[in-house]
Each structure stands twice: as structure tokens, then as C-alpha cells.
ModelCIF file with pLDDT and N, C-alpha, C, O atoms, coordinates in Angstrom:
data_MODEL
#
_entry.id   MODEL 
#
_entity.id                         1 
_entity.type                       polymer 
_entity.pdbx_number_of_molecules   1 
#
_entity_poly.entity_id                      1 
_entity_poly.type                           'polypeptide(L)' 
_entity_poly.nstd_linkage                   no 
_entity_poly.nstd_monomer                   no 
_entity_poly.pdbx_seq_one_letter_code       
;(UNK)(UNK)(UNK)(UNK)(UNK)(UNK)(UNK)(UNK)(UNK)(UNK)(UNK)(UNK)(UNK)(UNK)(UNK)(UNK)
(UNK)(UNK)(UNK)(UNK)(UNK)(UNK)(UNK)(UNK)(UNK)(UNK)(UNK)(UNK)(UNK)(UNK)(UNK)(UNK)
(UNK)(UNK)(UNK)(UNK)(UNK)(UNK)(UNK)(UNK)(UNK)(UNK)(UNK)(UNK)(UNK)(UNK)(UNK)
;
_entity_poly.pdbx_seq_one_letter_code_can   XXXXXXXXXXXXXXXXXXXXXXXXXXXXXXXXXXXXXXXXXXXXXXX 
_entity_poly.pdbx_strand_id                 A 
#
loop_
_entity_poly_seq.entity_id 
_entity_poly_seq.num 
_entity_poly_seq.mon_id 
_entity_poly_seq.hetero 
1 1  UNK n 
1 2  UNK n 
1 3  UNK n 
1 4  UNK n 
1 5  UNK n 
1 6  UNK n 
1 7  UNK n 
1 8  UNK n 
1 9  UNK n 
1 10 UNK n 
1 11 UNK n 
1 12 UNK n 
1 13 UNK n 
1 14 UNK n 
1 15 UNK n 
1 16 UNK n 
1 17 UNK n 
1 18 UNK n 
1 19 UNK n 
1 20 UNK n 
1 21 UNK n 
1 22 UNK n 
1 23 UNK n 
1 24 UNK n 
1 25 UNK n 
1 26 UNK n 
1 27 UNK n 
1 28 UNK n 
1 29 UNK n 
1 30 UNK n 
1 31 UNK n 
1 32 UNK n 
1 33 UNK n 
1 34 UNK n 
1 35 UNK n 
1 36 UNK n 
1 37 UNK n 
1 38 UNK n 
1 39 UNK n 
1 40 UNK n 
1 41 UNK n 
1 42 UNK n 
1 43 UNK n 
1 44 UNK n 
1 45 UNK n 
1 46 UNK n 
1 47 UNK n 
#
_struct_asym.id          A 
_struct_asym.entity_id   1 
#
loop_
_ma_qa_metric.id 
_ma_qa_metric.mode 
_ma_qa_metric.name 
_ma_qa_metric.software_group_id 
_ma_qa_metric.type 
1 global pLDDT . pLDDT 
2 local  pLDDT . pLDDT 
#
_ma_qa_metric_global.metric_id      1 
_ma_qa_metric_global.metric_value   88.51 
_ma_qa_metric_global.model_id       1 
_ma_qa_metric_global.ordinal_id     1 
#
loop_
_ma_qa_metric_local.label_asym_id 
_ma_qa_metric_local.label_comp_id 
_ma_qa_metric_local.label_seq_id 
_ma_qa_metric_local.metric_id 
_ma_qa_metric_local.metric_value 
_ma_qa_metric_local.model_id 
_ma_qa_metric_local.ordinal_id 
A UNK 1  2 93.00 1 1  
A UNK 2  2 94.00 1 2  
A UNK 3  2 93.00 1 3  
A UNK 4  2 92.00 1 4  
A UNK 5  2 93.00 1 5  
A UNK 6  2 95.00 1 6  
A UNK 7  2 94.00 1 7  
A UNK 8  2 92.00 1 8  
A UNK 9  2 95.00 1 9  
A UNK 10 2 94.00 1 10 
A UNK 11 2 93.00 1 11 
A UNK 12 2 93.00 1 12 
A UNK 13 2 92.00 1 13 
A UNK 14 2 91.00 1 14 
A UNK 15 2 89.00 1 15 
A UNK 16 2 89.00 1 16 
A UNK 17 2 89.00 1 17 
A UNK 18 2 86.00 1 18 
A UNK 19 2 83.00 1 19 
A UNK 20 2 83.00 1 20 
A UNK 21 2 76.00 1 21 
A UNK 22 2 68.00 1 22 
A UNK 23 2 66.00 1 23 
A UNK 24 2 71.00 1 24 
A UNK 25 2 77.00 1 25 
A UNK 26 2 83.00 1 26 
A UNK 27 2 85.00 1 27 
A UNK 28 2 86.00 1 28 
A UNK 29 2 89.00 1 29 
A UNK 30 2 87.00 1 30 
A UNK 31 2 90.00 1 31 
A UNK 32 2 90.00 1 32 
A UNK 33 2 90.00 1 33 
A UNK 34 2 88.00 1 34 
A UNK 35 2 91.00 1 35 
A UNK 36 2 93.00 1 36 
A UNK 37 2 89.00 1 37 
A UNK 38 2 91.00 1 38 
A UNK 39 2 94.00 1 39 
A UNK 40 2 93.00 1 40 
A UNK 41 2 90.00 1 41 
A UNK 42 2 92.00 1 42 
A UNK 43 2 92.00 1 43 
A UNK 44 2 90.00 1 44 
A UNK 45 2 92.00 1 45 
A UNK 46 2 92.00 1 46 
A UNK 47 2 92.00 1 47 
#
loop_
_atom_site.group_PDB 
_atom_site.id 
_atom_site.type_symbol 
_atom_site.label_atom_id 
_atom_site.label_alt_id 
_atom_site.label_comp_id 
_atom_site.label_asym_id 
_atom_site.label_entity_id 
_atom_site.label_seq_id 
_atom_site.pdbx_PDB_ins_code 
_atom_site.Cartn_x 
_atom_site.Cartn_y 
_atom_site.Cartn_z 
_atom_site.occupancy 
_atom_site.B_iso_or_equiv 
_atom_site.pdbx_formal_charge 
_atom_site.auth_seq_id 
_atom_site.auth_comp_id 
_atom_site.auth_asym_id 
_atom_site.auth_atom_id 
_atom_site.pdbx_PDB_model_num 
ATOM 1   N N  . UNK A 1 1  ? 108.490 79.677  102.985 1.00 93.00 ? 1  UNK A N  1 
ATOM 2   C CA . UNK A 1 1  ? 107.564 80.143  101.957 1.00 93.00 ? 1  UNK A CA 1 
ATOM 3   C C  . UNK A 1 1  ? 106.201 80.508  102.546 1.00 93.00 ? 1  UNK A C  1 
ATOM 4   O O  . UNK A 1 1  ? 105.639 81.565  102.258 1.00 93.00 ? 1  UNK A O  1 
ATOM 5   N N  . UNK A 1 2  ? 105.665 79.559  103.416 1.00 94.00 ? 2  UNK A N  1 
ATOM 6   C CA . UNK A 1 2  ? 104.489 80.233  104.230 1.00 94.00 ? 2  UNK A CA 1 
ATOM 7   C C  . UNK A 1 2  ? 104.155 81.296  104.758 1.00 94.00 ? 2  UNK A C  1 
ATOM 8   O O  . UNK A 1 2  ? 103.244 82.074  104.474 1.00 94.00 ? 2  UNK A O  1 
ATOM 9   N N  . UNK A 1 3  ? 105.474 81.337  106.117 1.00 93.00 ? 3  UNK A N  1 
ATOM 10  C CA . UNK A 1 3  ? 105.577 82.881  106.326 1.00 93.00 ? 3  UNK A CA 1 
ATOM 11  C C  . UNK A 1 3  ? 105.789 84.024  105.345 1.00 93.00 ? 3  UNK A C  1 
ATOM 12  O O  . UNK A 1 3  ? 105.211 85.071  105.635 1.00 93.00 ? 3  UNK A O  1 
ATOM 13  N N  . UNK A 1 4  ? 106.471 84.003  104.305 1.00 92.00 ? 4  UNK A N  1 
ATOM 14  C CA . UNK A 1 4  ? 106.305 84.990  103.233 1.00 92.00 ? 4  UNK A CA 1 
ATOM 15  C C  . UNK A 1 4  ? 105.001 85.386  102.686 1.00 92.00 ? 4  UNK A C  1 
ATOM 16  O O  . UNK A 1 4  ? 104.619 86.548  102.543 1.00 92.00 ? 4  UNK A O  1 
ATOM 17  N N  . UNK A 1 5  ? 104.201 84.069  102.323 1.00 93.00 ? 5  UNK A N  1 
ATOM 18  C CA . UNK A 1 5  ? 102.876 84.474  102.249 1.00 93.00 ? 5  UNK A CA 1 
ATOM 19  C C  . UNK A 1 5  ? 101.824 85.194  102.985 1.00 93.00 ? 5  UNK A C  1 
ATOM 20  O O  . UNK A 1 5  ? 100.931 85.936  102.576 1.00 93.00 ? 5  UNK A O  1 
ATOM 21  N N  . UNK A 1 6  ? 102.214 84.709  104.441 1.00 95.00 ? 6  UNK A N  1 
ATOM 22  C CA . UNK A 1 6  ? 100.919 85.206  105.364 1.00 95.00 ? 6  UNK A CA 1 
ATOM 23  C C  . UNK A 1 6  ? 101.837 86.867  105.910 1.00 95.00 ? 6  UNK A C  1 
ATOM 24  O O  . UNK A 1 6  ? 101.553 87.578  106.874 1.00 95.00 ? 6  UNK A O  1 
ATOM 25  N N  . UNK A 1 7  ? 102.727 87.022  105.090 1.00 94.00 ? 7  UNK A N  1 
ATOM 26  C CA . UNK A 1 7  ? 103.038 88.385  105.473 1.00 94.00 ? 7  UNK A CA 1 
ATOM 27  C C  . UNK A 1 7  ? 102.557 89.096  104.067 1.00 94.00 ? 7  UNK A C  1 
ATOM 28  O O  . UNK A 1 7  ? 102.094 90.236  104.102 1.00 94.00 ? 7  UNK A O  1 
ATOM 29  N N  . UNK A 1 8  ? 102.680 88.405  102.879 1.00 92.00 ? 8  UNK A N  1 
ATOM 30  C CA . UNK A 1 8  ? 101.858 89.175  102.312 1.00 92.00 ? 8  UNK A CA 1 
ATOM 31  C C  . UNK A 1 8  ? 100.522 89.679  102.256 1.00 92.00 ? 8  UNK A C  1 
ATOM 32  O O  . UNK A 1 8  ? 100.127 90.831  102.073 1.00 92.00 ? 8  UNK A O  1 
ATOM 33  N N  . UNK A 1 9  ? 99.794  88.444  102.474 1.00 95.00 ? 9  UNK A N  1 
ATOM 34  C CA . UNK A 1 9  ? 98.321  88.172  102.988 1.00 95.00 ? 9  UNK A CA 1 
ATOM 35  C C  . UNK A 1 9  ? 97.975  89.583  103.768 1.00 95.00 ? 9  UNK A C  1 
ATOM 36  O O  . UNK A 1 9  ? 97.203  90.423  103.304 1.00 95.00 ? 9  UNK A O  1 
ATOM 37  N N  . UNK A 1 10 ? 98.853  89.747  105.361 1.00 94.00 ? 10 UNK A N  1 
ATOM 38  C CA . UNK A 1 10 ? 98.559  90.676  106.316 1.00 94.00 ? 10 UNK A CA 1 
ATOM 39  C C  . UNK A 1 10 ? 98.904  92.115  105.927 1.00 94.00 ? 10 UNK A C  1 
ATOM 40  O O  . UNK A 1 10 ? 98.711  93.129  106.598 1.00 94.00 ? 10 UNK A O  1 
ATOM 41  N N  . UNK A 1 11 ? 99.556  91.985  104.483 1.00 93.00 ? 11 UNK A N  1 
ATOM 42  C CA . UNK A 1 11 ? 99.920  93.688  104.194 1.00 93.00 ? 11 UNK A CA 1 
ATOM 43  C C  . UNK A 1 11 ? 98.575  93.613  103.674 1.00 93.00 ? 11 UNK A C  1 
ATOM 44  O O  . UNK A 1 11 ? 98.026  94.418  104.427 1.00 93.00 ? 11 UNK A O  1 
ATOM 45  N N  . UNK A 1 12 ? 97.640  93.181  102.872 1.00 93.00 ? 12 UNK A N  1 
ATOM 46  C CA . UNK A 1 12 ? 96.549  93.270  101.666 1.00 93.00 ? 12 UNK A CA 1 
ATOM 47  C C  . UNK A 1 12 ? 96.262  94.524  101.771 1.00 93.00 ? 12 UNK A C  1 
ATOM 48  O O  . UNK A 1 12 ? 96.921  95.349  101.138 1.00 93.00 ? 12 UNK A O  1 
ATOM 49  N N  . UNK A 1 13 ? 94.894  95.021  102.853 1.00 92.00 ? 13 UNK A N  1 
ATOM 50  C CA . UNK A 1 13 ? 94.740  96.349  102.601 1.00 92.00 ? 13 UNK A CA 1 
ATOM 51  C C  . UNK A 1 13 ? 95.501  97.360  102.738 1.00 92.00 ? 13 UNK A C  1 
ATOM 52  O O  . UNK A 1 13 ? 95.145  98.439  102.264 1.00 92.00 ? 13 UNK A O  1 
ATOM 53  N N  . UNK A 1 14 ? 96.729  97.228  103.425 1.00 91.00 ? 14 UNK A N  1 
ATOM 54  C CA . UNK A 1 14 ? 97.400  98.740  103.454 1.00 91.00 ? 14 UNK A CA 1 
ATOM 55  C C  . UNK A 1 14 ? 98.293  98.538  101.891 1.00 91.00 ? 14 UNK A C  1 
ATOM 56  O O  . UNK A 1 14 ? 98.983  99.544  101.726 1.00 91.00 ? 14 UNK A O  1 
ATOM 57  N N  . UNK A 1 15 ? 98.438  97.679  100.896 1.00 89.00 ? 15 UNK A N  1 
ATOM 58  C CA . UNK A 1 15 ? 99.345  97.573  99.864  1.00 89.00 ? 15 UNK A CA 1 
ATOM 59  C C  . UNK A 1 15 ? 97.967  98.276  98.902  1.00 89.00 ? 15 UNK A C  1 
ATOM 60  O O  . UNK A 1 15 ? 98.104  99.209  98.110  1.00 89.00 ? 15 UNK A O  1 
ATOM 61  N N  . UNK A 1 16 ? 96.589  97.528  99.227  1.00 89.00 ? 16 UNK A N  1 
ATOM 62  C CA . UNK A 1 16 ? 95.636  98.216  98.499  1.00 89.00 ? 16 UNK A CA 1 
ATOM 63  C C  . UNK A 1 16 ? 95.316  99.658  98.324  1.00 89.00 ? 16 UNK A C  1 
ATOM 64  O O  . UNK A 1 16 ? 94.915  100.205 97.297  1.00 89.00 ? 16 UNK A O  1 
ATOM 65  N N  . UNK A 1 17 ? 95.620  100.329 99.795  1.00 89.00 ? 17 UNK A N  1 
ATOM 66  C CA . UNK A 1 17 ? 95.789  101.890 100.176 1.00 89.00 ? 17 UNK A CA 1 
ATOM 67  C C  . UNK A 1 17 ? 96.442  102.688 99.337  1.00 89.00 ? 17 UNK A C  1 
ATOM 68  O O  . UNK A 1 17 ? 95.974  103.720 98.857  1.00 89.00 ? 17 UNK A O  1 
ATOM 69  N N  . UNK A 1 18 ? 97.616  102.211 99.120  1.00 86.00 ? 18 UNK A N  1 
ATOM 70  C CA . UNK A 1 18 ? 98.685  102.733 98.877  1.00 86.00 ? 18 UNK A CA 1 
ATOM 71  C C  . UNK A 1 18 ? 98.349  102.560 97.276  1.00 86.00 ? 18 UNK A C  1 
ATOM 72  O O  . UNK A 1 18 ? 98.205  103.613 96.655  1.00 86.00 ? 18 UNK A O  1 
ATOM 73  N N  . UNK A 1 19 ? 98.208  101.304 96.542  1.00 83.00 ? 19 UNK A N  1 
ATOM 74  C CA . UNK A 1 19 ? 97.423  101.377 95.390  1.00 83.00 ? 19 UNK A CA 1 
ATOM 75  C C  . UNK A 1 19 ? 96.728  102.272 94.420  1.00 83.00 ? 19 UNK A C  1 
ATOM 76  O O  . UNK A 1 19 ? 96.901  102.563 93.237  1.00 83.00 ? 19 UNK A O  1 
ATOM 77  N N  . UNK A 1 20 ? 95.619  102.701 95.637  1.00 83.00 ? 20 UNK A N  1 
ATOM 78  C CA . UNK A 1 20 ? 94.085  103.569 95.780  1.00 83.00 ? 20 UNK A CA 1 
ATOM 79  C C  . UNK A 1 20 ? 95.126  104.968 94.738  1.00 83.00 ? 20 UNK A C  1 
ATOM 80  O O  . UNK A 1 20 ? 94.965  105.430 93.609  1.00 83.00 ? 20 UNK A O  1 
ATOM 81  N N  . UNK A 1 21 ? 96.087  105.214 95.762  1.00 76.00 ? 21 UNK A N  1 
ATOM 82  C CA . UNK A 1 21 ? 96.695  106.731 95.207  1.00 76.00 ? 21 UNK A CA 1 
ATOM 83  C C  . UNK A 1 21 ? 97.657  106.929 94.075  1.00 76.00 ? 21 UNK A C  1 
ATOM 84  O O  . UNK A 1 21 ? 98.159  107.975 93.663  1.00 76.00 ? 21 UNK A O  1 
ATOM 85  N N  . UNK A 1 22 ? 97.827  105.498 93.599  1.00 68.00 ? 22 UNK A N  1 
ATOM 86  C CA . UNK A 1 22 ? 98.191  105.659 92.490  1.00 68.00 ? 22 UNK A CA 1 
ATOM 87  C C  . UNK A 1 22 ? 98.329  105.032 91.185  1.00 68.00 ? 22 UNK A C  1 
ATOM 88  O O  . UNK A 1 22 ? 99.182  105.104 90.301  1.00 68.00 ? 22 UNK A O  1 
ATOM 89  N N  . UNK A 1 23 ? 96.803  104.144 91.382  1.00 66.00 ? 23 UNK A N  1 
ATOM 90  C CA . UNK A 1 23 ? 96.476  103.018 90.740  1.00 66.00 ? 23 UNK A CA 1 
ATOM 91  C C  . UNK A 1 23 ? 94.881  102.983 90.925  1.00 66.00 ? 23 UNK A C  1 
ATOM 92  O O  . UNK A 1 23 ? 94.208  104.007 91.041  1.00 66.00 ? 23 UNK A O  1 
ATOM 93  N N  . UNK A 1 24 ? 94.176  101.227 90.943  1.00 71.00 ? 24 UNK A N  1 
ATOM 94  C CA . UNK A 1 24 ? 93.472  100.766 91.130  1.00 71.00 ? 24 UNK A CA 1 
ATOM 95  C C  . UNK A 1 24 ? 93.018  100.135 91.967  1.00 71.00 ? 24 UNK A C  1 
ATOM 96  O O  . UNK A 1 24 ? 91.949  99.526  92.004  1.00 71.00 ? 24 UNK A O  1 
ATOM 97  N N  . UNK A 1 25 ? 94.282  100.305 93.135  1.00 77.00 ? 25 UNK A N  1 
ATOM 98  C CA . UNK A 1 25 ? 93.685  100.172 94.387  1.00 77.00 ? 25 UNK A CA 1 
ATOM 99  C C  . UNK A 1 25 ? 93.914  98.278  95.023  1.00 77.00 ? 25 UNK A C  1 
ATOM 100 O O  . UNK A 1 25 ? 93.736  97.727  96.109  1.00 77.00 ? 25 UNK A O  1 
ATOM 101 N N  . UNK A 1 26 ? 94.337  97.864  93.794  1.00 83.00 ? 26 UNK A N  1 
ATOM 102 C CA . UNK A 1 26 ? 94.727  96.147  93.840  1.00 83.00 ? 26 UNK A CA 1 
ATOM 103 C C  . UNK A 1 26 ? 95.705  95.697  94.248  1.00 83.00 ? 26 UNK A C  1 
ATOM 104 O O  . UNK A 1 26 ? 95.685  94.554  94.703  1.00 83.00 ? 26 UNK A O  1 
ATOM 105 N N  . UNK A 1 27 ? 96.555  96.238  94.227  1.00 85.00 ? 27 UNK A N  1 
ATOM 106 C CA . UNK A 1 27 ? 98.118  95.249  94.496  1.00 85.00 ? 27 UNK A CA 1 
ATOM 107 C C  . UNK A 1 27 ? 97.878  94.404  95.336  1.00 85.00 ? 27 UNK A C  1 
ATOM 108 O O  . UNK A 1 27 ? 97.918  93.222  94.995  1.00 85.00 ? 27 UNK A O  1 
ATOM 109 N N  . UNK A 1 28 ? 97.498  94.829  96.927  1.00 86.00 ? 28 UNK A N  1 
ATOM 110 C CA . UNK A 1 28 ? 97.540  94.130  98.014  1.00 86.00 ? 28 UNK A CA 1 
ATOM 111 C C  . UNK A 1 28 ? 96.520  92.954  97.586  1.00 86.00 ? 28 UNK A C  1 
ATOM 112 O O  . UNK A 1 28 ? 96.678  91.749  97.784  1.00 86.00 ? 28 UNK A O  1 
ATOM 113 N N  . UNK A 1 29 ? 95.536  93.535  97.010  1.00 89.00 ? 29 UNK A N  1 
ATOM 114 C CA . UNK A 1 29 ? 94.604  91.824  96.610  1.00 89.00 ? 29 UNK A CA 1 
ATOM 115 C C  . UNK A 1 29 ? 95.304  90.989  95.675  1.00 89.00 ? 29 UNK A C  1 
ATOM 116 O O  . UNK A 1 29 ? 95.210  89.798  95.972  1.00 89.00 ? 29 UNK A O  1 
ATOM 117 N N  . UNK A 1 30 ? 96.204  91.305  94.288  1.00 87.00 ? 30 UNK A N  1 
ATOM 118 C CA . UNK A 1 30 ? 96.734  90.814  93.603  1.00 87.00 ? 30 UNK A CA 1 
ATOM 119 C C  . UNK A 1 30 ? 97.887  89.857  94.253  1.00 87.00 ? 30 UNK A C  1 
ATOM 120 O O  . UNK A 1 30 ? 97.949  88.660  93.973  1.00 87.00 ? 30 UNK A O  1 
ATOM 121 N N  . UNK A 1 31 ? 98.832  90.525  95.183  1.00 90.00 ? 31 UNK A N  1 
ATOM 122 C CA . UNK A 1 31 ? 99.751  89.648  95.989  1.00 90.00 ? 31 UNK A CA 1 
ATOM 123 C C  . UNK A 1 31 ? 98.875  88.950  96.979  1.00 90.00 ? 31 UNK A C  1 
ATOM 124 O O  . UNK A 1 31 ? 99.343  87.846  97.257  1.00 90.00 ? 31 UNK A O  1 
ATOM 125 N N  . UNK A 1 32 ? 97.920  89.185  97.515  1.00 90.00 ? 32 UNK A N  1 
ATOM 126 C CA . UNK A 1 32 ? 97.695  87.844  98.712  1.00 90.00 ? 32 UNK A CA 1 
ATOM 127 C C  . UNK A 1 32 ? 96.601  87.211  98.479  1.00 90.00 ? 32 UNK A C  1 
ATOM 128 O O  . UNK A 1 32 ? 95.940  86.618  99.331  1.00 90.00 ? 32 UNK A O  1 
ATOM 129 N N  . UNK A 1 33 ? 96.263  87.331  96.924  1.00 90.00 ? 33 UNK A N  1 
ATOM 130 C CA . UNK A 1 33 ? 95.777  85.905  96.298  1.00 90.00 ? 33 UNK A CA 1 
ATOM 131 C C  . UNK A 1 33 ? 96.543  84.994  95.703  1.00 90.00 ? 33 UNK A C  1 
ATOM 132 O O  . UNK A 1 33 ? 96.323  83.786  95.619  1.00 90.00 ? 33 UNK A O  1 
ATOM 133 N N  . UNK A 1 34 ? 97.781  85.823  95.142  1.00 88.00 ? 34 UNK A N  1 
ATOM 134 C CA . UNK A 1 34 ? 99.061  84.599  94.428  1.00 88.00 ? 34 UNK A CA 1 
ATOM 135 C C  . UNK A 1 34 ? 99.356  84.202  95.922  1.00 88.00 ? 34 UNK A C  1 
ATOM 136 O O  . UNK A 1 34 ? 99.491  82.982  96.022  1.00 88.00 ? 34 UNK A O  1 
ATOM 137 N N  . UNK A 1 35 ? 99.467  84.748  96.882  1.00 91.00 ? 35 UNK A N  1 
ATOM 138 C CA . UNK A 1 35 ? 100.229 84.122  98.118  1.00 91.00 ? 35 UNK A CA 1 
ATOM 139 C C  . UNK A 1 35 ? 98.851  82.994  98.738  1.00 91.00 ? 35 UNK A C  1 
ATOM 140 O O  . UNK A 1 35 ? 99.090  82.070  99.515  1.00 91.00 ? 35 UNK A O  1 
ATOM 141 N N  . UNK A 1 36 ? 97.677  83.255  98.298  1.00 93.00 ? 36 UNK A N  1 
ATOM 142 C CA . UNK A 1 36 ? 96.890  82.452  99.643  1.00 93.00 ? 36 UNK A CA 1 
ATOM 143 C C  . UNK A 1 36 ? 96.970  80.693  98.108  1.00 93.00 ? 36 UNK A C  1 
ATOM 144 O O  . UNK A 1 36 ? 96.896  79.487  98.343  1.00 93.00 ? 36 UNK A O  1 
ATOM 145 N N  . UNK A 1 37 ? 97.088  81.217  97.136  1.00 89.00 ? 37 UNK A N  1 
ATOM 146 C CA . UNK A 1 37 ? 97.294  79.947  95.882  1.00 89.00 ? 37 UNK A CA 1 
ATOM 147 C C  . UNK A 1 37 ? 98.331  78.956  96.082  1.00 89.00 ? 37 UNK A C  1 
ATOM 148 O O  . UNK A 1 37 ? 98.352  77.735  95.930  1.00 89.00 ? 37 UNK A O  1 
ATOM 149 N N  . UNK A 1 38 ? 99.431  80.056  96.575  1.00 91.00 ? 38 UNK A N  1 
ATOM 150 C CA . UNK A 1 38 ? 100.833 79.290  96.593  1.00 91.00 ? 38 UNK A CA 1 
ATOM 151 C C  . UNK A 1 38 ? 100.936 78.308  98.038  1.00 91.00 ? 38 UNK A C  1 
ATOM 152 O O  . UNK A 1 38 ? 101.742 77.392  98.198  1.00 91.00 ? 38 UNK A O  1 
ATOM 153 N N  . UNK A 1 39 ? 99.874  78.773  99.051  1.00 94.00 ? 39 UNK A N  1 
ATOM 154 C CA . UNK A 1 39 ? 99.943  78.115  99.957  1.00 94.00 ? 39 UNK A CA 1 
ATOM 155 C C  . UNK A 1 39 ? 99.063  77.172  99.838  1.00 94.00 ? 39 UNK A C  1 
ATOM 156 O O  . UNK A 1 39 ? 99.200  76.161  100.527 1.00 94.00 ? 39 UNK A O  1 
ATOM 157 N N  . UNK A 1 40 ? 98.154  77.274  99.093  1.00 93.00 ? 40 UNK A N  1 
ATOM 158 C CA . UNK A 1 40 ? 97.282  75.821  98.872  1.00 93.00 ? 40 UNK A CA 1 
ATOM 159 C C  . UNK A 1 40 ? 97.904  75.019  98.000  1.00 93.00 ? 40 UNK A C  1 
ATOM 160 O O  . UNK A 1 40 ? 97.771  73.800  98.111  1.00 93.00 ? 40 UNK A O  1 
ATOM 161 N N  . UNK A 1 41 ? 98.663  75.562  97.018  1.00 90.00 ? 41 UNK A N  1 
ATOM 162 C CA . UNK A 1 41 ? 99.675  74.281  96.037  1.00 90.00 ? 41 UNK A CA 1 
ATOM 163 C C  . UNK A 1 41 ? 100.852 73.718  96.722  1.00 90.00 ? 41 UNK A C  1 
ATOM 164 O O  . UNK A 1 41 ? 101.544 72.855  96.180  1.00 90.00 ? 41 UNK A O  1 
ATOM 165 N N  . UNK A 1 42 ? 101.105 74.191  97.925  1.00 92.00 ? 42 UNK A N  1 
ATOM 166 C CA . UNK A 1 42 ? 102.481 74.055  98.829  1.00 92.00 ? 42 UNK A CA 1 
ATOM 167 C C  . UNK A 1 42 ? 102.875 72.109  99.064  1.00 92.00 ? 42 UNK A C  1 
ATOM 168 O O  . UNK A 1 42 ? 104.000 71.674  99.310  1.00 92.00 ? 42 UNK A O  1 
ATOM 169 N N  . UNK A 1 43 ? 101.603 71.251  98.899  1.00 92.00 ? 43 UNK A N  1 
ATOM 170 C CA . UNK A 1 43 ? 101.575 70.201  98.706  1.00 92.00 ? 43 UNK A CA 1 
ATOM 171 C C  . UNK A 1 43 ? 102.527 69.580  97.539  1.00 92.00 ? 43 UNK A C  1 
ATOM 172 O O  . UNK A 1 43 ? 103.261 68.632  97.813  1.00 92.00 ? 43 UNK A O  1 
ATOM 173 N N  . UNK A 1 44 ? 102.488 70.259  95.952  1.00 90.00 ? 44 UNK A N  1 
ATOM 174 C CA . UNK A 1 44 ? 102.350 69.690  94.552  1.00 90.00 ? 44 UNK A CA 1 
ATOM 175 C C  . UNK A 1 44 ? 103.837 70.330  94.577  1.00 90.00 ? 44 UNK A C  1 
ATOM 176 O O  . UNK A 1 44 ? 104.558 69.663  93.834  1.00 90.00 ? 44 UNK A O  1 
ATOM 177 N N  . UNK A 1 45 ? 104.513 71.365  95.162  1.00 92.00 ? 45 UNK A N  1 
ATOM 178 C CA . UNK A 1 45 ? 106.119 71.951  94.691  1.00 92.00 ? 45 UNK A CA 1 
ATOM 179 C C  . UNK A 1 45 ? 107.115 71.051  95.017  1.00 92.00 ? 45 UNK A C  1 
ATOM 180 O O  . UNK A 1 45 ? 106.845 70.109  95.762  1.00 92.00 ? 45 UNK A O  1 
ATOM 181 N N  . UNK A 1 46 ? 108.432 71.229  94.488  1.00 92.00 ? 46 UNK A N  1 
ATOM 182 C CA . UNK A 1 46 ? 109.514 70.886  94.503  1.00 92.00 ? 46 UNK A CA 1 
ATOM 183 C C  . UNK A 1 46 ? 110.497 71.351  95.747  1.00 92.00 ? 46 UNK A C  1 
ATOM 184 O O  . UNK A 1 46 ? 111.680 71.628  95.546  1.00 92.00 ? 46 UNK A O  1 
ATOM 185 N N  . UNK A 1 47 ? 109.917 71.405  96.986  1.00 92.00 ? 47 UNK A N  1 
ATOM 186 C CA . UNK A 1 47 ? 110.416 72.181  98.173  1.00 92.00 ? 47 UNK A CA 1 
ATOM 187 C C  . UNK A 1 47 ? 112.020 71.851  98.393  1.00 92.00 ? 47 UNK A C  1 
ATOM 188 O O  . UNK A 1 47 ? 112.639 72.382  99.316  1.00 92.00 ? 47 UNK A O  1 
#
């Protein structure tokens, strides 16, 4: 689950790029803030 995160984390701005052209430009911030959350709750889950 970590590594999933910090690969989302490392797409951020190019998912944001890609966003930019056909949106608001967020995705990449939207996914690697649920991902940088999920790694700070990684303590409290049911692993």
C-alpha cells in the first residue's frame, strides 16, 4: 500500500498537467493527498 502511494505522490504534477488540458488541473493533487492521508492512517487499518 505504501509503494502505491508514493507512486502516486511522484505522478502529482504530471497527473496535474494532464488535468490543466482538460480540467482544473487537480487530479494529481487530489490523488497524492488521499495517498500522503492513507499513509499517515497506515497505523489505525485493518492490514
Amino acid at each position: 500500500l505504501t509503494d502505491c502511494c508514493e507512486t502516486l505522490i511522484a505522478a502529482e504534477a504530471d497527473l496535474n498537467a494532464l488535468d490543466a488540458k482538460s480540467g482544473d488541473g487537480d487530479t494529481g493533487s487530489t490523488l497524492a493527498n488521499a495517498a500522503r492521508a492513507l499513509i499517515t492512517a497506515m497505523d489505525d487499518l485493518p492490514l
